[in-house]
Each structure stands twice: as structure tokens, then as C-alpha cells.
PDB file of N, CA and C in Angstrom:
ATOM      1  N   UNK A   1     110.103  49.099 122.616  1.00  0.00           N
ATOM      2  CA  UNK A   1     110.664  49.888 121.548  1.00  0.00           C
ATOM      3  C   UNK A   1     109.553  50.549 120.733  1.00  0.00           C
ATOM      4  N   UNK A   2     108.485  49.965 120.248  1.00  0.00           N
ATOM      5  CA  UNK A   2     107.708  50.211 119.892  1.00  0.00           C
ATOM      6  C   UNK A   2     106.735  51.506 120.390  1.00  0.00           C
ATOM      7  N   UNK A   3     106.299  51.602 121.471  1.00  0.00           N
ATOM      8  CA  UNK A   3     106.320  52.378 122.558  1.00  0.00           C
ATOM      9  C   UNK A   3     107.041  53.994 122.371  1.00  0.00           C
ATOM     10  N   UNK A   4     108.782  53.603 122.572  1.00  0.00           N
ATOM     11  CA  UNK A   4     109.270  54.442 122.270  1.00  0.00           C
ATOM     12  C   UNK A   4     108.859  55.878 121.064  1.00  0.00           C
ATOM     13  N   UNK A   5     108.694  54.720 119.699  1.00  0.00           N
ATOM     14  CA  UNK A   5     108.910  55.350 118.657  1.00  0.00           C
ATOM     15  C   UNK A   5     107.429  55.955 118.615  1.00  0.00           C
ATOM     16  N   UNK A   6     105.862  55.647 118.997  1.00  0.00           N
ATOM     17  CA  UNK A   6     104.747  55.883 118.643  1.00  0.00           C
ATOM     18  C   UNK A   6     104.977  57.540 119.992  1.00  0.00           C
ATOM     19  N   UNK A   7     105.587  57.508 121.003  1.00  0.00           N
ATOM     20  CA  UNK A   7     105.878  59.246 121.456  1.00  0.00           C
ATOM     21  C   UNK A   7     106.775  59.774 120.703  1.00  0.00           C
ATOM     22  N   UNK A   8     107.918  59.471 119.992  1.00  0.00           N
ATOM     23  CA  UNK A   8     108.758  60.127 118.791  1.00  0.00           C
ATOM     24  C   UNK A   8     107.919  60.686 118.326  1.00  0.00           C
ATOM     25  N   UNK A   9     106.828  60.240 117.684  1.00  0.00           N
ATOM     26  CA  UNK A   9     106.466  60.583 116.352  1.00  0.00           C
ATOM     27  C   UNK A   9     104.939  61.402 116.742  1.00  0.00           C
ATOM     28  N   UNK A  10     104.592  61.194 118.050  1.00  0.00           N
ATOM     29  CA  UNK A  10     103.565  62.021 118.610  1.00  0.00           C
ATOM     30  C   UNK A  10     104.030  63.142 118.763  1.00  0.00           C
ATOM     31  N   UNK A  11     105.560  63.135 119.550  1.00  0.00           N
ATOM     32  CA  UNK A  11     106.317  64.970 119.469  1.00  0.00           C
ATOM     33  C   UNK A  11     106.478  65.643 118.423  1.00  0.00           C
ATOM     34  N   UNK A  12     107.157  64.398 117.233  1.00  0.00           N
ATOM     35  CA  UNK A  12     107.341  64.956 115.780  1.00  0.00           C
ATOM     36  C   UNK A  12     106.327  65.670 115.401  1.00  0.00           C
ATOM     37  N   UNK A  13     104.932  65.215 115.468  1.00  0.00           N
ATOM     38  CA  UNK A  13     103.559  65.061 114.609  1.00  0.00           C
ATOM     39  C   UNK A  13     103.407  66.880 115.164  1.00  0.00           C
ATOM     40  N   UNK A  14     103.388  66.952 116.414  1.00  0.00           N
ATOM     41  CA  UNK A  14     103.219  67.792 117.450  1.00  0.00           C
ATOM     42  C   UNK A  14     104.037  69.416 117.362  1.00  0.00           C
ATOM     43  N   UNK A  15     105.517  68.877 117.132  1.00  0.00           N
ATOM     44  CA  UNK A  15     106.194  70.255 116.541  1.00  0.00           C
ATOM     45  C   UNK A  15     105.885  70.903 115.426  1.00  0.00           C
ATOM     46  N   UNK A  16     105.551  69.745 114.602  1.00  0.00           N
ATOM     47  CA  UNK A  16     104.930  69.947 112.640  1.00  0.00           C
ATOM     48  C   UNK A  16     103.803  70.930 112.899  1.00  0.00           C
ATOM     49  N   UNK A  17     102.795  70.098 113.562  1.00  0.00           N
ATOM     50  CA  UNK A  17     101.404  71.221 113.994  1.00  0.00           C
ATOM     51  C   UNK A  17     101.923  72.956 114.372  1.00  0.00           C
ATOM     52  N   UNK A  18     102.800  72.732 115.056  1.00  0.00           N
ATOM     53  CA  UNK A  18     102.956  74.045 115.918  1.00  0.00           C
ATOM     54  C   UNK A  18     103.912  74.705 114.651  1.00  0.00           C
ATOM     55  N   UNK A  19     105.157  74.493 113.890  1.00  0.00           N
ATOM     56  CA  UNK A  19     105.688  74.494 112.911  1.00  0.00           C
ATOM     57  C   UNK A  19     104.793  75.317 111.762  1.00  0.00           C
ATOM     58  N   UNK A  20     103.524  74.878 111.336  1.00  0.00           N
ATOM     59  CA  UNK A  20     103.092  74.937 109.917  1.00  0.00           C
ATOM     60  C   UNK A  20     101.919  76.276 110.645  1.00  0.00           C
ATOM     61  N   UNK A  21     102.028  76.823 112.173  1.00  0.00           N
ATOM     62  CA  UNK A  21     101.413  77.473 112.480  1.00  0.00           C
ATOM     63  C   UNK A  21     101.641  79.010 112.373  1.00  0.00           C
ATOM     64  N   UNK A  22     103.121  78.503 112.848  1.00  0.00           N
ATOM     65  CA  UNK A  22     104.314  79.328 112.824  1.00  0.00           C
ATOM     66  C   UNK A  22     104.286  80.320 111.481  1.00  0.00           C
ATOM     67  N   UNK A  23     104.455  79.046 110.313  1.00  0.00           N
ATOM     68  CA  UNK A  23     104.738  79.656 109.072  1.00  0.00           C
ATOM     69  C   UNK A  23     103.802  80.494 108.559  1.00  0.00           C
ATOM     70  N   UNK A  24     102.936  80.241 109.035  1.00  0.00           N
ATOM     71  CA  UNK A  24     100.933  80.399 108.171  1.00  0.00           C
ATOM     72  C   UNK A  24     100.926  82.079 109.039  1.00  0.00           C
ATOM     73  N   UNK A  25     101.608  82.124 110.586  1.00  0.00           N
ATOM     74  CA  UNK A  25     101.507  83.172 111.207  1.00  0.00           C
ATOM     75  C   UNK A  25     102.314  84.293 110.248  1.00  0.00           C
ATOM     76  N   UNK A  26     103.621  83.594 110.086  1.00  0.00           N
ATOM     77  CA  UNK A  26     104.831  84.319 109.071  1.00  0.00           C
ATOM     78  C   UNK A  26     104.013  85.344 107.908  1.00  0.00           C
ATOM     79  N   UNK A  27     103.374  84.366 107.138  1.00  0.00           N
ATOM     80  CA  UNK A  27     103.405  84.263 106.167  1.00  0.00           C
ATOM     81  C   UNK A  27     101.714  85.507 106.062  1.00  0.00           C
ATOM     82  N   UNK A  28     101.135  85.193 106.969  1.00  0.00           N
ATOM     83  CA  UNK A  28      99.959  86.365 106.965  1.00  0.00           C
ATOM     84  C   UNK A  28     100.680  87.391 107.516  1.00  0.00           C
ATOM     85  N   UNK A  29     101.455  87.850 108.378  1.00  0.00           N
ATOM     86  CA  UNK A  29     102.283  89.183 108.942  1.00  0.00           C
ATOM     87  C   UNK A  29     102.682  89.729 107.562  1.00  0.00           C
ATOM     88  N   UNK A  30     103.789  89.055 106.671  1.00  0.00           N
ATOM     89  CA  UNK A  30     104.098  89.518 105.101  1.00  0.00           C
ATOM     90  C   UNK A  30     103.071  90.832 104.447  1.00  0.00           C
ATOM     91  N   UNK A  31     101.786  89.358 104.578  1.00  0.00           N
ATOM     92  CA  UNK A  31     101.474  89.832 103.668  1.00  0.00           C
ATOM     93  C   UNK A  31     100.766  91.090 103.648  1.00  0.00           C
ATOM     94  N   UNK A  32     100.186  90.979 105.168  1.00  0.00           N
ATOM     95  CA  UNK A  32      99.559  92.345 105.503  1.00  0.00           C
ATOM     96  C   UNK A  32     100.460  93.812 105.309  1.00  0.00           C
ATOM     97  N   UNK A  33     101.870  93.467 106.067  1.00  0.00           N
ATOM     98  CA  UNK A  33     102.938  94.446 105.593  1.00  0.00           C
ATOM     99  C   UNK A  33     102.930  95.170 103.959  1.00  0.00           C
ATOM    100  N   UNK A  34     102.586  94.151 102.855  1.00  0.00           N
ATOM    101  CA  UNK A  34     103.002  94.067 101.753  1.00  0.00           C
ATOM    102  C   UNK A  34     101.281  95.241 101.733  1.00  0.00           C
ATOM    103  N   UNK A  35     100.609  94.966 101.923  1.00  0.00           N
ATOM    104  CA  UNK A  35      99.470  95.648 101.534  1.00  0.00           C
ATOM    105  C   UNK A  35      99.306  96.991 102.664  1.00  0.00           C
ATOM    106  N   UNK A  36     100.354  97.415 103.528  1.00  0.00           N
ATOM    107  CA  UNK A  36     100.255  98.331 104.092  1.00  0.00           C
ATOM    108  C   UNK A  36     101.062  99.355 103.716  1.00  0.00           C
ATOM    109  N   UNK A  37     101.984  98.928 102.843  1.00  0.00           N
ATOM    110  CA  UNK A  37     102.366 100.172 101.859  1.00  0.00           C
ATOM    111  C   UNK A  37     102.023 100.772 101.173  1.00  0.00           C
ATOM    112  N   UNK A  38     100.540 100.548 100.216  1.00  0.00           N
ATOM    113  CA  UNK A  38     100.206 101.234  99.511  1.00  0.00           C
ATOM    114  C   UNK A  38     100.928 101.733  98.341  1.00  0.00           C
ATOM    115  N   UNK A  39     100.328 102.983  98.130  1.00  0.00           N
ATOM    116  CA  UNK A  39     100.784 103.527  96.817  1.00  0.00           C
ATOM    117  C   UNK A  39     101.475 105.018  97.189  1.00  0.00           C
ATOM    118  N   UNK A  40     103.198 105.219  97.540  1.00  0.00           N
ATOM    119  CA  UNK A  40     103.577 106.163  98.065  1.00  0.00           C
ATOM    120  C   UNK A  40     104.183 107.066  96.930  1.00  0.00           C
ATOM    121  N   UNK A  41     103.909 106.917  95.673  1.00  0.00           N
ATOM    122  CA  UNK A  41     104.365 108.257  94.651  1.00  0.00           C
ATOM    123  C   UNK A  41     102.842 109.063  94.866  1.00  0.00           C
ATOM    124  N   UNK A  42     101.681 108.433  94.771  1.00  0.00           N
ATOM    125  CA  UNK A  42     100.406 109.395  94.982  1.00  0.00           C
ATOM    126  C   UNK A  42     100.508 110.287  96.269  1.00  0.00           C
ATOM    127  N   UNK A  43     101.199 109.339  97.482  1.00  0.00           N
ATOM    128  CA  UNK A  43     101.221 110.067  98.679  1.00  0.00           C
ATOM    129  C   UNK A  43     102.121 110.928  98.747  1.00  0.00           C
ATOM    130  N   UNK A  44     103.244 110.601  97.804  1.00  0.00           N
ATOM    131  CA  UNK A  44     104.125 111.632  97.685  1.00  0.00           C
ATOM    132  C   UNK A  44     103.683 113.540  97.438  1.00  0.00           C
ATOM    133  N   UNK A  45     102.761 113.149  96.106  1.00  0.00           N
ATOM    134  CA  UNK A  45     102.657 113.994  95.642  1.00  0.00           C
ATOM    135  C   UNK A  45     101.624 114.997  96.264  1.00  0.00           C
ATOM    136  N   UNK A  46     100.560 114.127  97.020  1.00  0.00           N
ATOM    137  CA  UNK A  46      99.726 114.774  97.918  1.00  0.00           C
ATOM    138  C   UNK A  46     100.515 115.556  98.984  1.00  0.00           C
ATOM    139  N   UNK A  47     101.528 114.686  99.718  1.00  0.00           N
ATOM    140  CA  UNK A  47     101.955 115.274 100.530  1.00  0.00           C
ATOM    141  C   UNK A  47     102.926 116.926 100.427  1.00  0.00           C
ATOM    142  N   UNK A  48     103.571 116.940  99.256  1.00  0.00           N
ATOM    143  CA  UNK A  48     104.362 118.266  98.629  1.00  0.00           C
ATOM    144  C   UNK A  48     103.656 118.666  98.141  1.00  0.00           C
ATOM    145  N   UNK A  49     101.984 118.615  97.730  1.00  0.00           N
ATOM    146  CA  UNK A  49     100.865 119.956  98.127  1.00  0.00           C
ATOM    147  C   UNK A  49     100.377 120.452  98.734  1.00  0.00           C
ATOM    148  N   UNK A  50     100.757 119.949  99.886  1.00  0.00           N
ATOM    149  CA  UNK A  50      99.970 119.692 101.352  1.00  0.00           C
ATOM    150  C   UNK A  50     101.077 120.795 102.255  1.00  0.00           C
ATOM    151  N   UNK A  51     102.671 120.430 102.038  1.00  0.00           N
ATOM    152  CA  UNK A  51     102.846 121.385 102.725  1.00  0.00           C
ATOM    153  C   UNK A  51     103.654 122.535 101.881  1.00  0.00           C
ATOM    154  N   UNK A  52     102.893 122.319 101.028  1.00  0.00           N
ATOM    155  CA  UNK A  52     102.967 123.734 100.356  1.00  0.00           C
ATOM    156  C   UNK A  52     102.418 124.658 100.618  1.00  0.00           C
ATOM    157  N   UNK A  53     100.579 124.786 100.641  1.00  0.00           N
ATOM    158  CA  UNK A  53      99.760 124.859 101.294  1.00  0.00           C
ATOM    159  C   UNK A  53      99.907 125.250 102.616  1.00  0.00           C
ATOM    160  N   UNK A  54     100.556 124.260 103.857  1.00  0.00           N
ATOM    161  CA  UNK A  54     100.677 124.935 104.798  1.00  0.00           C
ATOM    162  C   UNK A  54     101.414 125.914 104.718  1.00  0.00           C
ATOM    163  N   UNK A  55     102.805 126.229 104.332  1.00  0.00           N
ATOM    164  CA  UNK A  55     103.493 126.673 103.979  1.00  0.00           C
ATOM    165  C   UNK A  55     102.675 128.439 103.799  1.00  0.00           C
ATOM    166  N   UNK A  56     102.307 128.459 102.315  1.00  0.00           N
ATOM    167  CA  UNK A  56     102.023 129.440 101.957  1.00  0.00           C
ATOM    168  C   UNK A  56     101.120 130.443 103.376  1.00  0.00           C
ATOM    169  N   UNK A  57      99.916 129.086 104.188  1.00  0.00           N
ATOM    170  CA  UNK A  57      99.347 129.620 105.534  1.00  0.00           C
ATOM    171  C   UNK A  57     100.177 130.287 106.429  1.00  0.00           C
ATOM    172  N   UNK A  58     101.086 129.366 106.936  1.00  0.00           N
ATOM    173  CA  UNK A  58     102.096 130.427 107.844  1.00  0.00           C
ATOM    174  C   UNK A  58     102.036 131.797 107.465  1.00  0.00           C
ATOM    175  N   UNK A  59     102.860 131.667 106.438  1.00  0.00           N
ATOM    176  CA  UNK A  59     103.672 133.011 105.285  1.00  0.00           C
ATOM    177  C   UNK A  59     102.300 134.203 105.681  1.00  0.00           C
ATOM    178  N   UNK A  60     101.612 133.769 104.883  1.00  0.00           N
ATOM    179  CA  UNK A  60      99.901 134.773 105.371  1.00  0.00           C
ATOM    180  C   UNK A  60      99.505 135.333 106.850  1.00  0.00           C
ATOM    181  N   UNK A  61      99.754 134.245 108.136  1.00  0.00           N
ATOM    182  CA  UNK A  61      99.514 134.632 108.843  1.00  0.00           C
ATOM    183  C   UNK A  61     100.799 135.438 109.509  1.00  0.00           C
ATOM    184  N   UNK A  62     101.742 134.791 108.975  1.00  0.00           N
ATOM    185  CA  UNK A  62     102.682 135.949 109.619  1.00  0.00           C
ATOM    186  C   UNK A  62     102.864 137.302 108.768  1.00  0.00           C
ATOM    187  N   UNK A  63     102.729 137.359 107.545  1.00  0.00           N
ATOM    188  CA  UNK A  63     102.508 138.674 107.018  1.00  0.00           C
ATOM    189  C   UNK A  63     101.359 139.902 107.818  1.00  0.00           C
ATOM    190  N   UNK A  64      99.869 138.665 108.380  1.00  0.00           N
ATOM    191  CA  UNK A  64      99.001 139.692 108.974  1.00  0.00           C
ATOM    192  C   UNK A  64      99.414 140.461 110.336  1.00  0.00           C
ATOM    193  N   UNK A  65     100.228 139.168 111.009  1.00  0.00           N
ATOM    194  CA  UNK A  65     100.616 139.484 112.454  1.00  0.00           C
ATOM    195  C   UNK A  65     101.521 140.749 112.246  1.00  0.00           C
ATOM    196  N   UNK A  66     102.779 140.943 110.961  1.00  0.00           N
ATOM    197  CA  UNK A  66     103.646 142.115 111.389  1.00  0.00           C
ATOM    198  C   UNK A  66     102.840 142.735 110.940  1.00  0.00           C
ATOM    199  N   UNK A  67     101.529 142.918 109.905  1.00  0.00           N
ATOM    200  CA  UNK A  67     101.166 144.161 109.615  1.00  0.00           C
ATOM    201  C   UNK A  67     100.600 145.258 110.989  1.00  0.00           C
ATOM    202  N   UNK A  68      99.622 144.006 111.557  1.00  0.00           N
ATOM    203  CA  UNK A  68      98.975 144.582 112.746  1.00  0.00           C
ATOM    204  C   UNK A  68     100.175 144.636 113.869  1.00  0.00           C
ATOM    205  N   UNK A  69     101.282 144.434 114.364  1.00  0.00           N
ATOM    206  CA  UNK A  69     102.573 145.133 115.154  1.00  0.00           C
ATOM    207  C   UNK A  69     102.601 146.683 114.943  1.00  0.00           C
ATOM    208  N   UNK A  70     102.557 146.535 113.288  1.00  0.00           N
ATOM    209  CA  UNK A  70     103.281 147.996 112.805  1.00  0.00           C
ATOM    210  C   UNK A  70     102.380 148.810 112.832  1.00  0.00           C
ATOM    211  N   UNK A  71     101.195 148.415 112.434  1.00  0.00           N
ATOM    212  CA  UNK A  71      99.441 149.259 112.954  1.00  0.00           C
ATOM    213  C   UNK A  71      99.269 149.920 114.621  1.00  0.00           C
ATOM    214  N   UNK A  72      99.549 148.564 115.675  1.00  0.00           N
ATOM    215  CA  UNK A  72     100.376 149.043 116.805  1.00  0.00           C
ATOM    216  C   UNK A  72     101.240 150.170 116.978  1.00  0.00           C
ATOM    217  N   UNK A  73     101.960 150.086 116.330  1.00  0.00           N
ATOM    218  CA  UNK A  73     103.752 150.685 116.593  1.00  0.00           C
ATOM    219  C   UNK A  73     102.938 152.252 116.513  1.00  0.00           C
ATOM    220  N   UNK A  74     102.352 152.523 115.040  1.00  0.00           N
ATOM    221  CA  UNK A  74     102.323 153.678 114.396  1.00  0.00           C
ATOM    222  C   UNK A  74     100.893 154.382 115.546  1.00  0.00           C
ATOM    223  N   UNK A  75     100.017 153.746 116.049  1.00  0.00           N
ATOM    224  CA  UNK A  75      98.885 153.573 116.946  1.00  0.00           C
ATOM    225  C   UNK A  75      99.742 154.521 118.259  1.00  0.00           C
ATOM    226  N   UNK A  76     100.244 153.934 119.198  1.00  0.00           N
ATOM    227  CA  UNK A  76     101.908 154.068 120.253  1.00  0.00           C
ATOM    228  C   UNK A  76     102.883 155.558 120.071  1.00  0.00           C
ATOM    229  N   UNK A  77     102.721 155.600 118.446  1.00  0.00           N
ATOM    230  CA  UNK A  77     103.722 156.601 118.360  1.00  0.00           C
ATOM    231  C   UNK A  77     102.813 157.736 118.396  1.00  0.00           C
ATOM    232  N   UNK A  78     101.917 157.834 117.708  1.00  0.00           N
ATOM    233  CA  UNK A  78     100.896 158.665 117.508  1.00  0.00           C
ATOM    234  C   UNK A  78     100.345 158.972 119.068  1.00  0.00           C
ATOM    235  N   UNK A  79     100.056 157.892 119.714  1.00  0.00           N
ATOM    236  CA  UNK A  79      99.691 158.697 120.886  1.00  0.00           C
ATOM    237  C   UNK A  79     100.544 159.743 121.464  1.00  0.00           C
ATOM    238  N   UNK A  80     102.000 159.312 121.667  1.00  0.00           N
ATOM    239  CA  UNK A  80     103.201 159.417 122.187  1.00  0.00           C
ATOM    240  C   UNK A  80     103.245 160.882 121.580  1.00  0.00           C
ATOM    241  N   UNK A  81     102.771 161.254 120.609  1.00  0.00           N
ATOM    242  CA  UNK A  81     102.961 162.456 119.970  1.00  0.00           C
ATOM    243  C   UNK A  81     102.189 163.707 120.869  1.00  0.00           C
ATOM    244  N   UNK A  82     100.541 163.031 120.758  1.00  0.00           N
ATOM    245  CA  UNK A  82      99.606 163.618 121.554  1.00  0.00           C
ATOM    246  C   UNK A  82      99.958 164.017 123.046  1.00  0.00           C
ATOM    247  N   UNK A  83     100.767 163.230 123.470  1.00  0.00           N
ATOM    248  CA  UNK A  83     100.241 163.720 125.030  1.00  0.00           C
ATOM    249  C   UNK A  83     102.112 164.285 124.700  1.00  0.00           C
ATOM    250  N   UNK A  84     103.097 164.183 124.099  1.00  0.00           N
ATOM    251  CA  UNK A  84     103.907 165.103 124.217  1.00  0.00           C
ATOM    252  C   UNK A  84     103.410 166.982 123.580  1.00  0.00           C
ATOM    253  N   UNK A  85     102.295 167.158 123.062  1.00  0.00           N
ATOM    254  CA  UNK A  85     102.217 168.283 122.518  1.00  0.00           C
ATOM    255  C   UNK A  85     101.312 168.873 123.772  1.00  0.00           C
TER     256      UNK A  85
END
């Protein structure tokens, strides 16, 4: 009987170990999570300048692209003029 109970308490002893490993694993995952959020009103605010910014870039480059089309166009027509006269 005796016997018995000294492997009981070797499995017990044994799950506890693996148990308090478990938790300690838990419990560092948290916390790293907790510190991987940061500070998201700063990022907020960076970020809605950011694509503002891009924003306004597009807008610019597509303003240059139709200018130079229509620089084209008027380029096209003008020839079109020449070799009709």
C-alpha cells in the first residue's frame, strides 16, 4: 500500500511540475500581448496623417498625368491639323 501511494504522489508531484509550467507559460503569453498593444490613439493619429498625405500624393500625381494626356491630345491635334493643310 505504501508503495502504491509514494507513485500517487510521484504523478501528483509530476502533473503540479508540468501544471505551474503551464501557468508561468499562460501567464508570460498575457503579458507580452498586454505590451504589444502599445499606445494606439498616437498611432491613430499618425496614421490619419499619413494617409492624408498619401492621399493628397495620388491627387498630385494624377492631376500631372491628365495634364500631360491633354498636352498629348492638343500635341495629336495640332499635328492632325498640319498634315491636313
Amino acid at each position: 500500500m505504501q508503495r502504491f501511494n509514494k507513485a500517487i504522489d510521484c504523478i501528483t508531484f509530476k502533473n503540479l511540475k508540468e501544471m505551474k509550467k503551464l501557468v508561468l507559460m499562460a501567464a508570460a503569453i498575457v503579458a507580452v500581448s498586454f505590451a504589444s498593444c502599445g499606445n494606439k490613439a498616437a498611432n491613430a493619429e499618425q496614421a490619419a496623417a499619413d494617409s492624408i498625405r498619401i492621399a493628397d500624393s495620388i491627387a498630385a500625381v494624377e492631376a500631372a498625368a491628365a495634364e500631360a494626356a491633354a498636352q498629348a491630345a492638343d500635341t495629336v491635334a495640332a499635328d492632325s491639323a498640319v498634315v491636313a493643310e
